[in-house]
C-alpha atoms as a PDB file:
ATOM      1  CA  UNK A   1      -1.728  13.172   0.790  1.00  0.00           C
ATOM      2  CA  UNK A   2      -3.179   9.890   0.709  1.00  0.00           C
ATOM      3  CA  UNK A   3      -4.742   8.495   4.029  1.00  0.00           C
ATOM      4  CA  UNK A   4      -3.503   5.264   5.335  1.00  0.00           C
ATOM      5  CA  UNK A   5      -4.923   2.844   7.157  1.00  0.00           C
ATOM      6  CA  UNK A   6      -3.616   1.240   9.833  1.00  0.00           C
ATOM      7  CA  UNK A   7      -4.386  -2.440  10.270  1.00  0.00           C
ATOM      8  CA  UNK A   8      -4.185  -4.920  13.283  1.00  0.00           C
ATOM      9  CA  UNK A   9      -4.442  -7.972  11.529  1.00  0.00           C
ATOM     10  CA  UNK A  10      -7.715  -9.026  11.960  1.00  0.00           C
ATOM     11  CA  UNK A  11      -9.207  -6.069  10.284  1.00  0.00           C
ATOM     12  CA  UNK A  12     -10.480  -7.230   6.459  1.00  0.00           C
ATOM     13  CA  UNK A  13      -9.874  -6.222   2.682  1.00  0.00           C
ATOM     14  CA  UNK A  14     -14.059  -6.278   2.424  1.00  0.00           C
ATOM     15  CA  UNK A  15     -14.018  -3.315   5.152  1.00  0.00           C
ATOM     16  CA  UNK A  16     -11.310  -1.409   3.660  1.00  0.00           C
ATOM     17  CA  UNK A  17     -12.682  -1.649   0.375  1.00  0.00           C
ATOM     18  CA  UNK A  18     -15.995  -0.044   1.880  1.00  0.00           C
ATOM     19  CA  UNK A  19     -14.058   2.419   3.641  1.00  0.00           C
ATOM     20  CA  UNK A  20     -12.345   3.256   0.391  1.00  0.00           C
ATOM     21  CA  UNK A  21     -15.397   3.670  -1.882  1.00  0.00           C
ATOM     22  CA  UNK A  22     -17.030   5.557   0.951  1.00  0.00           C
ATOM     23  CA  UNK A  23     -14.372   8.152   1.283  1.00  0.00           C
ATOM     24  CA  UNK A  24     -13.753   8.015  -3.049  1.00  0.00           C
ATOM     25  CA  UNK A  25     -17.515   8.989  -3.167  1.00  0.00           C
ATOM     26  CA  UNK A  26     -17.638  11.707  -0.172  1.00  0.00           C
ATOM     27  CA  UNK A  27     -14.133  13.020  -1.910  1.00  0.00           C
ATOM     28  CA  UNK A  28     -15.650  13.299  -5.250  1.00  0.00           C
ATOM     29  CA  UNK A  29     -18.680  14.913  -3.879  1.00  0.00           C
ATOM     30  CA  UNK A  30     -17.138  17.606  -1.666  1.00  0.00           C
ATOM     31  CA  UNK A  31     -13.685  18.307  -3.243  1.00  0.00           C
ATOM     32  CA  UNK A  32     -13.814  21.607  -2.950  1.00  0.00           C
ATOM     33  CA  UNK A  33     -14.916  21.964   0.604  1.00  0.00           C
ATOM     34  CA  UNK A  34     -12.722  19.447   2.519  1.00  0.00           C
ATOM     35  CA  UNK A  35     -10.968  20.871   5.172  1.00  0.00           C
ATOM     36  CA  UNK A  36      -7.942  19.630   6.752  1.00  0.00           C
ATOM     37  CA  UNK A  37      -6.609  20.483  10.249  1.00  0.00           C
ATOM     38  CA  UNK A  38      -2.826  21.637  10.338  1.00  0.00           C
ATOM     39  CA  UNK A  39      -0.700  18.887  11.447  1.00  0.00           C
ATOM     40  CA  UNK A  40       1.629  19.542  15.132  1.00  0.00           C
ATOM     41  CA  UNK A  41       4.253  17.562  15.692  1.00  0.00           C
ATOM     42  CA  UNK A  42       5.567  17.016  18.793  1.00  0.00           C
ATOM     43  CA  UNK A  43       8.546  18.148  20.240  1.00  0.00           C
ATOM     44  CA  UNK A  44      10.571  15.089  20.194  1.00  0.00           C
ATOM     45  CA  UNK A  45       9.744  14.199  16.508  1.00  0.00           C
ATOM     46  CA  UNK A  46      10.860  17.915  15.324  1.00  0.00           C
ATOM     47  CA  UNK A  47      14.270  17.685  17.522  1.00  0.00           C
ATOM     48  CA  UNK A  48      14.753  14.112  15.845  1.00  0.00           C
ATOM     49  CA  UNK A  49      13.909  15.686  12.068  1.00  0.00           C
ATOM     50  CA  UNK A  50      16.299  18.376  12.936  1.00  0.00           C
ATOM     51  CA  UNK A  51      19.089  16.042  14.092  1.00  0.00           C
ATOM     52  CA  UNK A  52      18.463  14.222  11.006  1.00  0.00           C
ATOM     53  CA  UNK A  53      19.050  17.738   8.696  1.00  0.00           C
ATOM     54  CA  UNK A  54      21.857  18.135  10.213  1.00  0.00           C
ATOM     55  CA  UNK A  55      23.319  14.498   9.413  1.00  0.00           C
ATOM     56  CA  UNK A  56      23.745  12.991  13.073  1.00  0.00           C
ATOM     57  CA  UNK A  57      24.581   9.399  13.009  1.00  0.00           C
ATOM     58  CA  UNK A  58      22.300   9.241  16.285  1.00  0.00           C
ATOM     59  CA  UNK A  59      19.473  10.506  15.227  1.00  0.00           C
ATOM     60  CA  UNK A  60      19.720   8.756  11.670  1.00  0.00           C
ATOM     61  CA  UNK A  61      19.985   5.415  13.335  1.00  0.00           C
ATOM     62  CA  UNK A  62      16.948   6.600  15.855  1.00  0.00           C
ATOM     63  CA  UNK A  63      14.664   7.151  13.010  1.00  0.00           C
ATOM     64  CA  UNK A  64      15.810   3.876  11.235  1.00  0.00           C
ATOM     65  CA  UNK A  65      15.518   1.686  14.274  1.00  0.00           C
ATOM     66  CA  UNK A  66      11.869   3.465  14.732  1.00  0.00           C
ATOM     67  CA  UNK A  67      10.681   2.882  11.461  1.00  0.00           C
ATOM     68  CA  UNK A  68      12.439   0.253   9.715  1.00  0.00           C
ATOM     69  CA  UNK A  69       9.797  -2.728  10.718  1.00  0.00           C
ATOM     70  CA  UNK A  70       6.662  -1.420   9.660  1.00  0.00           C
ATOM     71  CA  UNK A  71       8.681   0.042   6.645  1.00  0.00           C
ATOM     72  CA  UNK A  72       9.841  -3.125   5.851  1.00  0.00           C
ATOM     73  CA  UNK A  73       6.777  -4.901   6.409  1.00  0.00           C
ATOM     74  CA  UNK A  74       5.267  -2.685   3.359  1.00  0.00           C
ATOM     75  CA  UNK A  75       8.324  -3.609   0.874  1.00  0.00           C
ATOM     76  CA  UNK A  76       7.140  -7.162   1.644  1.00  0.00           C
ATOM     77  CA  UNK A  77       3.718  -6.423   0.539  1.00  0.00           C
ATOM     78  CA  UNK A  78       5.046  -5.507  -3.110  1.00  0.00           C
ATOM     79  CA  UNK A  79       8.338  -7.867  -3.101  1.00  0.00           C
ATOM     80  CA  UNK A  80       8.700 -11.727  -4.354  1.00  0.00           C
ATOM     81  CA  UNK A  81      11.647 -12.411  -1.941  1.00  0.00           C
ATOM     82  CA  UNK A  82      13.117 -10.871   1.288  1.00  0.00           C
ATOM     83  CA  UNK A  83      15.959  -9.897  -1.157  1.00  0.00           C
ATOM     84  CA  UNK A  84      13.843  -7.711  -3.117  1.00  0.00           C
ATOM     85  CA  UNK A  85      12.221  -6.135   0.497  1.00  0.00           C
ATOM     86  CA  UNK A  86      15.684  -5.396   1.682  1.00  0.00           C
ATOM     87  CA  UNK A  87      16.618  -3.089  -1.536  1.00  0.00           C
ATOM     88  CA  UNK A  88      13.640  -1.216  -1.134  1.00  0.00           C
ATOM     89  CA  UNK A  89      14.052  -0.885   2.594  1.00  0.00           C
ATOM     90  CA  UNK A  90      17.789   0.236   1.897  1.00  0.00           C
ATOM     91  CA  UNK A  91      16.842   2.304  -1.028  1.00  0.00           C
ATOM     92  CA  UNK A  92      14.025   4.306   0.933  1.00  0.00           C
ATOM     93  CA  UNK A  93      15.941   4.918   3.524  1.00  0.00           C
ATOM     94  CA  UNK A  94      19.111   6.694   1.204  1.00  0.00           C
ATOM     95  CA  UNK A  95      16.499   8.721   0.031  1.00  0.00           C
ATOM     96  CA  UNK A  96      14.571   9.356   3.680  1.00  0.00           C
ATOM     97  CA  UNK A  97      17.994  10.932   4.844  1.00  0.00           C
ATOM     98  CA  UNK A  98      18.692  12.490   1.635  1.00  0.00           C
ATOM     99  CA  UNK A  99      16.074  14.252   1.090  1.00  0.00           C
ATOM    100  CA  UNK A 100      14.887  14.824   5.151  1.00  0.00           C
ATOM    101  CA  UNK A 101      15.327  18.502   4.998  1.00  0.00           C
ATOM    102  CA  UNK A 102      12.448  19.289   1.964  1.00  0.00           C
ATOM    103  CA  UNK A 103      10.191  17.233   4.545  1.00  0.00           C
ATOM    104  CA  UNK A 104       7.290  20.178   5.311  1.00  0.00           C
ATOM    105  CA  UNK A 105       6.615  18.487   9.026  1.00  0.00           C
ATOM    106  CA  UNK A 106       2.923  18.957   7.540  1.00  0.00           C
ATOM    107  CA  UNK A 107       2.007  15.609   8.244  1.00  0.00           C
ATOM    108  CA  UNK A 108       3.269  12.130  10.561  1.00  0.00           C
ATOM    109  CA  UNK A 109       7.023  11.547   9.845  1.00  0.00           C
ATOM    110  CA  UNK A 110       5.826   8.594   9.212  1.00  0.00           C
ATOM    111  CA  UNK A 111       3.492   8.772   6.606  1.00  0.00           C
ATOM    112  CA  UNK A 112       6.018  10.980   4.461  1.00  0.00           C
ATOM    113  CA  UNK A 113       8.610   7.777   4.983  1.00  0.00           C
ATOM    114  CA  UNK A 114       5.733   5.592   4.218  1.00  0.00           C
ATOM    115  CA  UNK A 115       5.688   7.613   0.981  1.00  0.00           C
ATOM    116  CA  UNK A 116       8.919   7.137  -0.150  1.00  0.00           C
ATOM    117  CA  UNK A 117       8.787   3.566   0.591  1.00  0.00           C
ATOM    118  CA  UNK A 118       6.134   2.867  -1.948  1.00  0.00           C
ATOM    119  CA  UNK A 119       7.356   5.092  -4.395  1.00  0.00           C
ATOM    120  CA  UNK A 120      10.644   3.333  -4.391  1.00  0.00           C
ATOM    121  CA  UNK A 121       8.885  -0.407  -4.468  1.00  0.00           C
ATOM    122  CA  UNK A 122       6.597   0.731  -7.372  1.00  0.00           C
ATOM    123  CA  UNK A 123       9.837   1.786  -8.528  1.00  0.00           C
ATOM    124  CA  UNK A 124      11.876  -1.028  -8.295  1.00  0.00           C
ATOM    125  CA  UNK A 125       8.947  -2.869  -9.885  1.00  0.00           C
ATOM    126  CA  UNK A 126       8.230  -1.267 -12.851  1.00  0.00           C
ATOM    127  CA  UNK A 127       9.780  -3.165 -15.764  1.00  0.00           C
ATOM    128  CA  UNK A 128       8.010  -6.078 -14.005  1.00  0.00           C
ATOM    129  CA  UNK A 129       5.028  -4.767 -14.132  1.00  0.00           C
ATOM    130  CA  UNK A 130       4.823  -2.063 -17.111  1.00  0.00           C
ATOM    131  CA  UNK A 131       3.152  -4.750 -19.885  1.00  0.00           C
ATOM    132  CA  UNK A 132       0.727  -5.792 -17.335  1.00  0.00           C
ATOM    133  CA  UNK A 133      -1.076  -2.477 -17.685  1.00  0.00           C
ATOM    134  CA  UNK A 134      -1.452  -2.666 -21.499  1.00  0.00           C
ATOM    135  CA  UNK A 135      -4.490  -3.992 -21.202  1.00  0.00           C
ATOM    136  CA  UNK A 136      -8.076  -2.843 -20.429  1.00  0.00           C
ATOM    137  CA  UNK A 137     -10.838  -4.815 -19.285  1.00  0.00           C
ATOM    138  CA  UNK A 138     -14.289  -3.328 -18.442  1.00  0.00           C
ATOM    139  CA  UNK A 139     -17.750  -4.825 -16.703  1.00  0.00           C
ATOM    140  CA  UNK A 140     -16.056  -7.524 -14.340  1.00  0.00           C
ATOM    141  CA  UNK A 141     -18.570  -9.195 -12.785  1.00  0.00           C
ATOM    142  CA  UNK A 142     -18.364 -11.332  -9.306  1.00  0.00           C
ATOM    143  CA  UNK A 143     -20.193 -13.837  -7.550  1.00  0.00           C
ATOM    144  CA  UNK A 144     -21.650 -12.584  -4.686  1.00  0.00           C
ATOM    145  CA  UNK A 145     -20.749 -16.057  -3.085  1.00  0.00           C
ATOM    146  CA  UNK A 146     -16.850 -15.452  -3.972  1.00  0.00           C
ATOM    147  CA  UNK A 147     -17.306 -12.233  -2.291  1.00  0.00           C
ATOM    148  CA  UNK A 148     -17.941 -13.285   1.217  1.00  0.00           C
ATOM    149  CA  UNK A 149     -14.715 -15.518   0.895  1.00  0.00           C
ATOM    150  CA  UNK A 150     -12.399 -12.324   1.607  1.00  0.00           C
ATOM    151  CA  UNK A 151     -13.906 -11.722   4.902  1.00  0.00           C
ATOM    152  CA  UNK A 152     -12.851 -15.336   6.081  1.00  0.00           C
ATOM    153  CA  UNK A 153      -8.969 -14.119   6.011  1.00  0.00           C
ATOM    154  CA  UNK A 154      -7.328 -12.059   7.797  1.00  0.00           C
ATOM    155  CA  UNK A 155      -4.836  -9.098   6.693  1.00  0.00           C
ATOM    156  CA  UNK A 156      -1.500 -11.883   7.384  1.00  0.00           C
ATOM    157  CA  UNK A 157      -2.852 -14.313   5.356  1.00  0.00           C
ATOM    158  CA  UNK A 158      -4.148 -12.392   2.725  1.00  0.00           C
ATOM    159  CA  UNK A 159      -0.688 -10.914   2.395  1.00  0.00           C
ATOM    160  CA  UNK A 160       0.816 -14.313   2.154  1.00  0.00           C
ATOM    161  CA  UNK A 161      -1.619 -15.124  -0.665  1.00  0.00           C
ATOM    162  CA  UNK A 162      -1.077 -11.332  -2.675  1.00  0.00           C
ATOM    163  CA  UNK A 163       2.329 -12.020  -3.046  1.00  0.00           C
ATOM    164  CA  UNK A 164       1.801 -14.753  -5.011  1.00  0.00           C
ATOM    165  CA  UNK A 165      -0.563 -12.640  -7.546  1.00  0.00           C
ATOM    166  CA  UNK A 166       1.520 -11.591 -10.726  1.00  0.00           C
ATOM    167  CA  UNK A 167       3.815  -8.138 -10.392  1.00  0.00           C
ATOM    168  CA  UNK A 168       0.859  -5.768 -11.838  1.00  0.00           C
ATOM    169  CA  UNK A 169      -2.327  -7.273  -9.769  1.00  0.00           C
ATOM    170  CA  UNK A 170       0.130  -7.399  -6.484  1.00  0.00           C
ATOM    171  CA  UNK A 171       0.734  -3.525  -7.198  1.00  0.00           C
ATOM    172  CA  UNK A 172      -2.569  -2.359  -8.029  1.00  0.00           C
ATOM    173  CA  UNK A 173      -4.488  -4.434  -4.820  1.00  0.00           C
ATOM    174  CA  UNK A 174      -1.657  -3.256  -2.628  1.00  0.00           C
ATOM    175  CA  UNK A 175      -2.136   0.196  -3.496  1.00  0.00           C
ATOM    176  CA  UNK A 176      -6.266   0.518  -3.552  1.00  0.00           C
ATOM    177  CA  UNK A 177      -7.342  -2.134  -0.841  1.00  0.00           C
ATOM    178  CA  UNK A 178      -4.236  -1.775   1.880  1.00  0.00           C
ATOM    179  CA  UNK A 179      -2.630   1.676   1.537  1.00  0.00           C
ATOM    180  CA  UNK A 180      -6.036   3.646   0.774  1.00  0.00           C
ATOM    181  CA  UNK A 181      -4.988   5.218  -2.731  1.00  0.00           C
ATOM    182  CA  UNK A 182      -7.833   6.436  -4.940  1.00  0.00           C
ATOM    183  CA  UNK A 183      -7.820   4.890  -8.298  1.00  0.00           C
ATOM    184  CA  UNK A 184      -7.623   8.426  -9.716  1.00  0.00           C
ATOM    185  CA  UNK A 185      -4.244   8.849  -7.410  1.00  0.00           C
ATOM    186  CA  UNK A 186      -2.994   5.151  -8.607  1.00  0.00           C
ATOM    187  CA  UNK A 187      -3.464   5.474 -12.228  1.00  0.00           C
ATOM    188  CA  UNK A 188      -1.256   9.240 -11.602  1.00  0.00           C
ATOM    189  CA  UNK A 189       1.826   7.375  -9.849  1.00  0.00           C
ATOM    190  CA  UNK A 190       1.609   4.601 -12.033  1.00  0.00           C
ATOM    191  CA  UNK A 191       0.802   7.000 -15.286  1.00  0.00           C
ATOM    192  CA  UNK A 192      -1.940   4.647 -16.539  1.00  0.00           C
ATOM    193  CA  UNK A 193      -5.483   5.565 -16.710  1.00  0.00           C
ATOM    194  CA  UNK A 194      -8.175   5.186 -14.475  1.00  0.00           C
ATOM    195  CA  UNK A 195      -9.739   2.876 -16.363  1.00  0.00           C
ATOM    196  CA  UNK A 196      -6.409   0.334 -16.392  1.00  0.00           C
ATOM    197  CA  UNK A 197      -6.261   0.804 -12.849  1.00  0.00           C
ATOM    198  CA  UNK A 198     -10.074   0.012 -12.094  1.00  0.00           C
ATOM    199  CA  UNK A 199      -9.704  -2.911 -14.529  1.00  0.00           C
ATOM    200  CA  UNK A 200      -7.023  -4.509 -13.315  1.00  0.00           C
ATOM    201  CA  UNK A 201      -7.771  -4.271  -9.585  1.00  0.00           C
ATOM    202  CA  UNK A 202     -10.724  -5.976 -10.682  1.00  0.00           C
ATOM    203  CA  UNK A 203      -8.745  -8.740 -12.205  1.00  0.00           C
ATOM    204  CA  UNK A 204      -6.821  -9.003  -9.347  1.00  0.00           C
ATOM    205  CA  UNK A 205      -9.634  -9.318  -6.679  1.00  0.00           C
ATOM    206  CA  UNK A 206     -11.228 -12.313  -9.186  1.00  0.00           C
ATOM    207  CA  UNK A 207      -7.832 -13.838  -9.140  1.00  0.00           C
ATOM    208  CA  UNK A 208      -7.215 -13.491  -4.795  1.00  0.00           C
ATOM    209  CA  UNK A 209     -10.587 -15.120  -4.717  1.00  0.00           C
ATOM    210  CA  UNK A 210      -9.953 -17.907  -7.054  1.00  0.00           C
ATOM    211  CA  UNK A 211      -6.651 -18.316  -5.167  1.00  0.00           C
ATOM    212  CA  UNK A 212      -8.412 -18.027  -1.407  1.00  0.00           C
ATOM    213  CA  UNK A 213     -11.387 -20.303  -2.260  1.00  0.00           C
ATOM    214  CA  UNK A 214      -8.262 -22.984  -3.311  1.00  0.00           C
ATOM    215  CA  UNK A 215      -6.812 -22.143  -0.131  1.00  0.00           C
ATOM    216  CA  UNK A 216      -9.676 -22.849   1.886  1.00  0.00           C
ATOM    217  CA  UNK A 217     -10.649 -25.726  -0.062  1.00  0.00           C
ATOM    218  CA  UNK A 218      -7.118 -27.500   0.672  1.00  0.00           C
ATOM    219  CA  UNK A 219      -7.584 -26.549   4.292  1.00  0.00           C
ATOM    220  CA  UNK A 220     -11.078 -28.177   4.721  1.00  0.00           C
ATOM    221  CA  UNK A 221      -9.333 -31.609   3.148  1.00  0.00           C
ATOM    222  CA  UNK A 222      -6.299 -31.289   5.552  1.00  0.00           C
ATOM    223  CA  UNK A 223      -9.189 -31.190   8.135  1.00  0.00           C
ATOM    224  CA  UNK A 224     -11.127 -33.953   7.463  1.00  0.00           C
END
């Protein structure tokens, strides 16, 4: 299972990109030693996943009502329009309730719904996407300048900017610098290769900071 990070809004992409690297590096070192401590869900959660099995409207609409903002919050991060966020929200959720009973309870309800919801996004997107990926391009280089520009945003308005990145670079950056995914694990769901997926996330951090540094630029004028 991938990990996911959490974010407040203030944390930034630069951080999570370190934290990232740090854990693809420490993963690649010691793959086959990592342990991981069994997952115990509570009480309440189990009685609600059980209530859910057994198809009660109550507990269906409990686990909606719980979930459904940050869930749709993440179909925002790969959607054009709220239209497009409310299919995938709808979408996930058909599948959330029918497929509830193969959930293992081996991890955070919510990370498996989490799941599902970016499966069904990258989903929904992929004949948007699919010729964006048909391309590779190798030994991107940045400006160390450009860099720091990232750290000047926070998570909300970085979002606001992503979205306007074409389909394939919105999908990639999502995946890598928000939800945690590993290239290897990216280039798998999106059956491309590592190489695509390293190569195009590098596009589409060039591209945010061309698009940021615009951004900031307008700002400053506004100011003065």
């Amino acid at each position: 299972m991938s990990k996911i990070y959490e974010h407040n809004g203030s944390q930034s992409i630069e951080k999570v990109e370190y934290q990232t690297n740090q854990e693809e590096e420490i993963d690649t070192d010691n793959a086959n030693q990592e342990t991981r401590v069994a997952y115990i869900p509570s009480s309440e959660e189990t009685q609600l996943i059980n209530d859910c099995i057994k198809g009660k409207r109550q507990a269906q609409r409990t686990l909606y009502e719980q979930f459904a903002p940050k869930m749709y919050a993440i179909a925002m991060r790969y959607a054009k329009t709220t239209l497009e966020a409310d299919d995938i929200l709808q979408e996930s959720f058909i599948n959330v309730f029918k497929h509830v009973e193969s959930f293992e309870q081996d991890c955070p309800i919510e990370f498996w719904i989490r799941r599902i919801v970016i499966n069904q996004a990258l989903k929904s997107g992929r004949n948007k996407y699919d010729k964006a990926f048909k391309e590779e391009v190798t030994d991107i280089n940045y400006n160390s300048e450009e860099n720091i520009v990232l750290d000047q945003f926070d998570l909300e308005e970085l979002l606001q900017v992503i979205r306007r990145l074409p389909d394939g670079f919105q999908q990639i950056f999502n995946l890598y610098a928000i939800e945690g995914y590993k290239h290897k694990e990216i280039a798998e769901l999106l059956e491309i290769s590592v190489g695509t997926s390293k190569s195009q996330y590098a596009r589409a951090r060039a591209q945010l900071q061309e698009m940021l540094l615009k951004e900031d630029e307008s700002y400053e004028q506004l100011r003065s």
